[in-house]
PDB file of N, CA and C in Angstrom:
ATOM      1  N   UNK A   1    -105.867  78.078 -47.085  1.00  0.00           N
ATOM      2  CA  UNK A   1    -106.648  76.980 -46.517  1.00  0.00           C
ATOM      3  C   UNK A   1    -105.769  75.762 -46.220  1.00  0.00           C
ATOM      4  N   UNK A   2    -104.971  75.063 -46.691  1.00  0.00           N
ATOM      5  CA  UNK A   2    -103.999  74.151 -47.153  1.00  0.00           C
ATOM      6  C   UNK A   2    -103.078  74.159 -45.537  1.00  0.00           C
ATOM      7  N   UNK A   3    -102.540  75.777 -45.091  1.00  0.00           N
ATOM      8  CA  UNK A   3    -101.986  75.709 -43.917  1.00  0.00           C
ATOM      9  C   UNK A   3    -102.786  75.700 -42.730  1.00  0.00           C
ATOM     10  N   UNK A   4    -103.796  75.932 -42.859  1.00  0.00           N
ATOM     11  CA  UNK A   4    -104.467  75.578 -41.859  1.00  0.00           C
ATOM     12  C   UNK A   4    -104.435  74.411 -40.920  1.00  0.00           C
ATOM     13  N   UNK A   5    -105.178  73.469 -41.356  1.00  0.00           N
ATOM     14  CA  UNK A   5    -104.897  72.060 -40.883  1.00  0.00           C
ATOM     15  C   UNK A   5    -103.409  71.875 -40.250  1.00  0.00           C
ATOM     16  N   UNK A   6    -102.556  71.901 -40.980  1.00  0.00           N
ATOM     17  CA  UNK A   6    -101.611  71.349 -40.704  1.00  0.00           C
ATOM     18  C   UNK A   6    -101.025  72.469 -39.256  1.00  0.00           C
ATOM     19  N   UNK A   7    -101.093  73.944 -39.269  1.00  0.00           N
ATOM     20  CA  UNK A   7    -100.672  74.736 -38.184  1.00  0.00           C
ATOM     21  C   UNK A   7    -101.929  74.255 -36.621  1.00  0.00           C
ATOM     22  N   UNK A   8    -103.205  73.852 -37.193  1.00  0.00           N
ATOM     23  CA  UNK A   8    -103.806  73.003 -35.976  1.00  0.00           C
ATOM     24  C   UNK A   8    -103.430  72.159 -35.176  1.00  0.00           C
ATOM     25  N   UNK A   9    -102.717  71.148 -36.148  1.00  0.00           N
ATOM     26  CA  UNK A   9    -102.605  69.430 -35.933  1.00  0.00           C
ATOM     27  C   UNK A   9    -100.451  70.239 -35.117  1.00  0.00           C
ATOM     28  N   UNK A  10    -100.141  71.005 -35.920  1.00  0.00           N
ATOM     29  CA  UNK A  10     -98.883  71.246 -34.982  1.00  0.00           C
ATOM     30  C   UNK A  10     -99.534  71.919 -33.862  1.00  0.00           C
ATOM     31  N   UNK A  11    -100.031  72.205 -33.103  1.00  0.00           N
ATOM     32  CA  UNK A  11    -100.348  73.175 -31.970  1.00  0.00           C
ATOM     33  C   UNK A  11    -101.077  72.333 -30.963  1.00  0.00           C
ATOM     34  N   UNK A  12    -101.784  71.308 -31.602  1.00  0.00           N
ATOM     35  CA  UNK A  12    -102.081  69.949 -30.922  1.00  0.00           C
ATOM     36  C   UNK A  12    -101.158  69.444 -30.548  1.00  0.00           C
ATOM     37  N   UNK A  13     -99.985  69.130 -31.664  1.00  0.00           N
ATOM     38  CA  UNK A  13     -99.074  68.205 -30.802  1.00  0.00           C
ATOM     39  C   UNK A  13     -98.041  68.770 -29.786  1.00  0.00           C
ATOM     40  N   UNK A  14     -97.874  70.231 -29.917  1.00  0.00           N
ATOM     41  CA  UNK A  14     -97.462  71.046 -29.288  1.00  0.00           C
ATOM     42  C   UNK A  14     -97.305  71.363 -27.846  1.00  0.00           C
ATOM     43  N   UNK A  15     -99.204  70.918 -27.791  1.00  0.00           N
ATOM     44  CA  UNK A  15     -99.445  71.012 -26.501  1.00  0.00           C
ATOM     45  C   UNK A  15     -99.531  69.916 -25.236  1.00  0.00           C
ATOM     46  N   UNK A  16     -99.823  68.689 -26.556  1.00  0.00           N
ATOM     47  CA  UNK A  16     -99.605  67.630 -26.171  1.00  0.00           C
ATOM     48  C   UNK A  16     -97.902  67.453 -25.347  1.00  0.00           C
ATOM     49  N   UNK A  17     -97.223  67.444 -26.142  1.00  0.00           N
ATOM     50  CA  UNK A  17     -96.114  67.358 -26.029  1.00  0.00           C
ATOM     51  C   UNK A  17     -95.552  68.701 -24.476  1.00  0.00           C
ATOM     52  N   UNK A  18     -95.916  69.374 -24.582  1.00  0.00           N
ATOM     53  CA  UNK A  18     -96.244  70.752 -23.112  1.00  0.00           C
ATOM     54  C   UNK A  18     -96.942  69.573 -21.637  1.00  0.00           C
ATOM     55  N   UNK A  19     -97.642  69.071 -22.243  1.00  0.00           N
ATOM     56  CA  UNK A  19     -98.570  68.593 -21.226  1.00  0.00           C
ATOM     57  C   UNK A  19     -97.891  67.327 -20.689  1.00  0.00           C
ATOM     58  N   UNK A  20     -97.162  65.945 -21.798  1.00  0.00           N
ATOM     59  CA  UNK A  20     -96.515  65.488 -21.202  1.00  0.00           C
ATOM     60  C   UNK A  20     -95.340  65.590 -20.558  1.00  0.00           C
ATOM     61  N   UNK A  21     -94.408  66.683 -21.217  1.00  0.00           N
ATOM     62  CA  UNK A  21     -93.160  67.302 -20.650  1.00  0.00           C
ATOM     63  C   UNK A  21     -93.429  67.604 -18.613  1.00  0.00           C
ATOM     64  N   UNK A  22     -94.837  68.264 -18.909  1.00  0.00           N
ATOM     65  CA  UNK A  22     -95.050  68.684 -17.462  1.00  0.00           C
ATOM     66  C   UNK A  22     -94.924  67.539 -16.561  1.00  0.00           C
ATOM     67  N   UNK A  23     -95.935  66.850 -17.014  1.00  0.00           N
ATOM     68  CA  UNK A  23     -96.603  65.490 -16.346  1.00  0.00           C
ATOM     69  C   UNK A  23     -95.223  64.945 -16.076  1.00  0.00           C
ATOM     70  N   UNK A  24     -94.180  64.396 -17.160  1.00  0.00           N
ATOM     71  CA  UNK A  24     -93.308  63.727 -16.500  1.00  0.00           C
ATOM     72  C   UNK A  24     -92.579  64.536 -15.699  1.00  0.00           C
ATOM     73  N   UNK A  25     -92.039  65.858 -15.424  1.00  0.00           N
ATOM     74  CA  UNK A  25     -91.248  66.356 -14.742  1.00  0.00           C
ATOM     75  C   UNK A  25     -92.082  66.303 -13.282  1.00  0.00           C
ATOM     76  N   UNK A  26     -93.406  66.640 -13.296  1.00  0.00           N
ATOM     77  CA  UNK A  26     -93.465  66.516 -11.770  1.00  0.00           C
ATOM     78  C   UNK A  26     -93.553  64.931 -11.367  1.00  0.00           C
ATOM     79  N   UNK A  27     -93.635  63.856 -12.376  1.00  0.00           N
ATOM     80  CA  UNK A  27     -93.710  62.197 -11.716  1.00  0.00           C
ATOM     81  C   UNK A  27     -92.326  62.141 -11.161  1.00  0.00           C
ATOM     82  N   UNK A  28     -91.705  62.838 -12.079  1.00  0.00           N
ATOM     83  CA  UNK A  28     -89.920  62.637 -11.588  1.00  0.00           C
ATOM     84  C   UNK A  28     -89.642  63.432 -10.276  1.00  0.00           C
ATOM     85  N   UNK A  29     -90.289  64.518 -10.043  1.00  0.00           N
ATOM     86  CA  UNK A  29     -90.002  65.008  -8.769  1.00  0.00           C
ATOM     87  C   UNK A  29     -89.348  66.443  -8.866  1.00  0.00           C
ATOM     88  N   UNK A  30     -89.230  66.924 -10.015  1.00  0.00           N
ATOM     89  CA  UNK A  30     -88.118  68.571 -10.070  1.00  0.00           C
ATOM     90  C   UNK A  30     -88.100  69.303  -9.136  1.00  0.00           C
ATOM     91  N   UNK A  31     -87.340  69.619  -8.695  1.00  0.00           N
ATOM     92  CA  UNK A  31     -87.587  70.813  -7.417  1.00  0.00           C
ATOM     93  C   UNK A  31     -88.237  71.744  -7.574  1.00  0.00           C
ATOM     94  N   UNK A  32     -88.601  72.271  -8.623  1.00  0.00           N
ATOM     95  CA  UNK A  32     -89.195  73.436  -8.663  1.00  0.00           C
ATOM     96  C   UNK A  32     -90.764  73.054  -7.947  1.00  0.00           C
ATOM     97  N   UNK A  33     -91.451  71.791  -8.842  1.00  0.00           N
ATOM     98  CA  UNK A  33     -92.634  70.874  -8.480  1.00  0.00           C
ATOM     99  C   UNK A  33     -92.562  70.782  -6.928  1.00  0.00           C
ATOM    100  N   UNK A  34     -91.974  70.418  -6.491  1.00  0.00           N
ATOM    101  CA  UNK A  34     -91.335  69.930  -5.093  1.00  0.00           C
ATOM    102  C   UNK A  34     -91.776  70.978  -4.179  1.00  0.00           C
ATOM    103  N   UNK A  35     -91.325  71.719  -4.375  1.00  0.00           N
ATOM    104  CA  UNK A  35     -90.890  73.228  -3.827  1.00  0.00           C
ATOM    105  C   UNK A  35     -92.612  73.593  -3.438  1.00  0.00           C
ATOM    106  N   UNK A  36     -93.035  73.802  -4.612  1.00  0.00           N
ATOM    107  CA  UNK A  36     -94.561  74.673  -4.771  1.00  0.00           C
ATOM    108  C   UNK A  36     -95.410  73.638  -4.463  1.00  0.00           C
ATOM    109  N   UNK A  37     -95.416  72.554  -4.343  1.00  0.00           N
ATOM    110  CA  UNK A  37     -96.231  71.491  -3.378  1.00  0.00           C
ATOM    111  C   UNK A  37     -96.044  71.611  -2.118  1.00  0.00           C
ATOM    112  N   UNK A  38     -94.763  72.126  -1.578  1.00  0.00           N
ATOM    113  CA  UNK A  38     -94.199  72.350  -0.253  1.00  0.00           C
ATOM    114  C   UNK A  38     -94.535  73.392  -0.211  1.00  0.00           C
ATOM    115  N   UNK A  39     -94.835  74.381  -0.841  1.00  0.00           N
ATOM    116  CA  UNK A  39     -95.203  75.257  -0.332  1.00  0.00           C
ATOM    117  C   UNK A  39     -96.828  75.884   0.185  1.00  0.00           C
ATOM    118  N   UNK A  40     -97.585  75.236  -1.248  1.00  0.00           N
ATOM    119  CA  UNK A  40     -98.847  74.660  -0.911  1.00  0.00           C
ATOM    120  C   UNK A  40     -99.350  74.471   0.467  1.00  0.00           C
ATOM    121  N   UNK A  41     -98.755  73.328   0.642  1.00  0.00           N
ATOM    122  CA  UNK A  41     -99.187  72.323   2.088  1.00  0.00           C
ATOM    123  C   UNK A  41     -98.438  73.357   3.359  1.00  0.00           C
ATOM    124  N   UNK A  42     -97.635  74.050   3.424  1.00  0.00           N
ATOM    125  CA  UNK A  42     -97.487  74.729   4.284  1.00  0.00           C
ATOM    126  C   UNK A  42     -98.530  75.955   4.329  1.00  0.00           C
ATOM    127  N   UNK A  43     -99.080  76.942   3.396  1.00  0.00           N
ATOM    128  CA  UNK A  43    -100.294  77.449   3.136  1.00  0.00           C
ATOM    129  C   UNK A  43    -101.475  76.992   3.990  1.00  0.00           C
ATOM    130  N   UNK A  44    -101.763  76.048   3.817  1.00  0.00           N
ATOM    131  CA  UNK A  44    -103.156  75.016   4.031  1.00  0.00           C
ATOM    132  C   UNK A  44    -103.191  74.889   5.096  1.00  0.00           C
ATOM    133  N   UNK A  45    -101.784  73.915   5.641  1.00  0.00           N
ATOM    134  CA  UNK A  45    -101.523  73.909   7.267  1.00  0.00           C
ATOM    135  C   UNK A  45    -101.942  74.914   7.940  1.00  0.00           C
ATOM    136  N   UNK A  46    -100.884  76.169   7.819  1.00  0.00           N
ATOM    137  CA  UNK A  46    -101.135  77.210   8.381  1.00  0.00           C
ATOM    138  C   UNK A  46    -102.584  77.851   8.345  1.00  0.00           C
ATOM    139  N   UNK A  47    -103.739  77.686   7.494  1.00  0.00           N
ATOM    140  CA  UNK A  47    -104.763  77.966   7.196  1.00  0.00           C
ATOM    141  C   UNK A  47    -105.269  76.781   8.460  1.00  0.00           C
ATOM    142  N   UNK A  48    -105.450  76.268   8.220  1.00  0.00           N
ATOM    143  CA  UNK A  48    -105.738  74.868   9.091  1.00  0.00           C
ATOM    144  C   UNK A  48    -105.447  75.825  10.980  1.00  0.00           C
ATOM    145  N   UNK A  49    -104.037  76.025  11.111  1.00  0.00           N
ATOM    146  CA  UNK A  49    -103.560  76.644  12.567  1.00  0.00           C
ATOM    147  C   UNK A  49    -104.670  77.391  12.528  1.00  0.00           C
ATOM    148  N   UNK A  50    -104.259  78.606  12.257  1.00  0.00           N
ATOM    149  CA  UNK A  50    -105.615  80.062  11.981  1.00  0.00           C
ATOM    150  C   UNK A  50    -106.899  79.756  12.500  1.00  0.00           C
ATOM    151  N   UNK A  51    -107.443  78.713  11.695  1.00  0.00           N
ATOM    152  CA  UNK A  51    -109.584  78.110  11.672  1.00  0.00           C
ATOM    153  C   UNK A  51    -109.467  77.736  13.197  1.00  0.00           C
ATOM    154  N   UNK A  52    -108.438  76.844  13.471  1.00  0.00           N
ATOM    155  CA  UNK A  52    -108.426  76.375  15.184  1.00  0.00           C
ATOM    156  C   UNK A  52    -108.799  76.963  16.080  1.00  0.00           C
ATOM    157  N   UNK A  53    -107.688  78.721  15.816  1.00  0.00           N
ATOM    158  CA  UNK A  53    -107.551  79.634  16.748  1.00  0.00           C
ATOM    159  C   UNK A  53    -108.831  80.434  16.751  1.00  0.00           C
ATOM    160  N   UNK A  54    -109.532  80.421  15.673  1.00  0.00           N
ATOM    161  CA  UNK A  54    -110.248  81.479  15.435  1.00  0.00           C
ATOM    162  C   UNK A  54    -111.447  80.892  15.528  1.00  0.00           C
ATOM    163  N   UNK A  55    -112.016  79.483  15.684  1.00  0.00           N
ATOM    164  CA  UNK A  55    -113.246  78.693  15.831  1.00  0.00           C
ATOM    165  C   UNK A  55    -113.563  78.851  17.103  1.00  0.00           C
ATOM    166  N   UNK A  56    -112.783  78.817  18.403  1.00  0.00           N
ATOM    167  CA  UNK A  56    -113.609  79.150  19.485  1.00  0.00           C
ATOM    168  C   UNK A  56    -113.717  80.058  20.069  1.00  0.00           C
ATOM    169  N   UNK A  57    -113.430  81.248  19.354  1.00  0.00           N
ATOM    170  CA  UNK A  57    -113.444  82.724  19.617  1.00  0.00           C
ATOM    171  C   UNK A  57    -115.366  82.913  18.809  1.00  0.00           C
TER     172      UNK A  57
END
């Protein structure tokens, strides 16, 4: 019982600590972040081209 708590309260901060690691790497800009936002928006775009072509058909 005793480890309990305490393996919670680590897995909290754990994740905490996961969550801000993330958060700051994409405020900073990492390429990897970069990349898969760029790649995203090229997705969408191209989704976007497609609906154009295919709306007045």
């Amino acid at each position: 019982m005793k480890g309990k708590p305490v393996h919670a309260d680590c897995l909290l901060r754990w994740r905490c600590w996961q969550l801000e690691t993330d958060t700051w790497t994409l405020m900073r800009g990492s390429q990897p972040a970069r990349n898969f936002l760029t790649v995203i928006i090229k997705i969408f775009n191209s989704l976007r081209t497609i609906e154009k072509i295919v709306a007045p058909i």
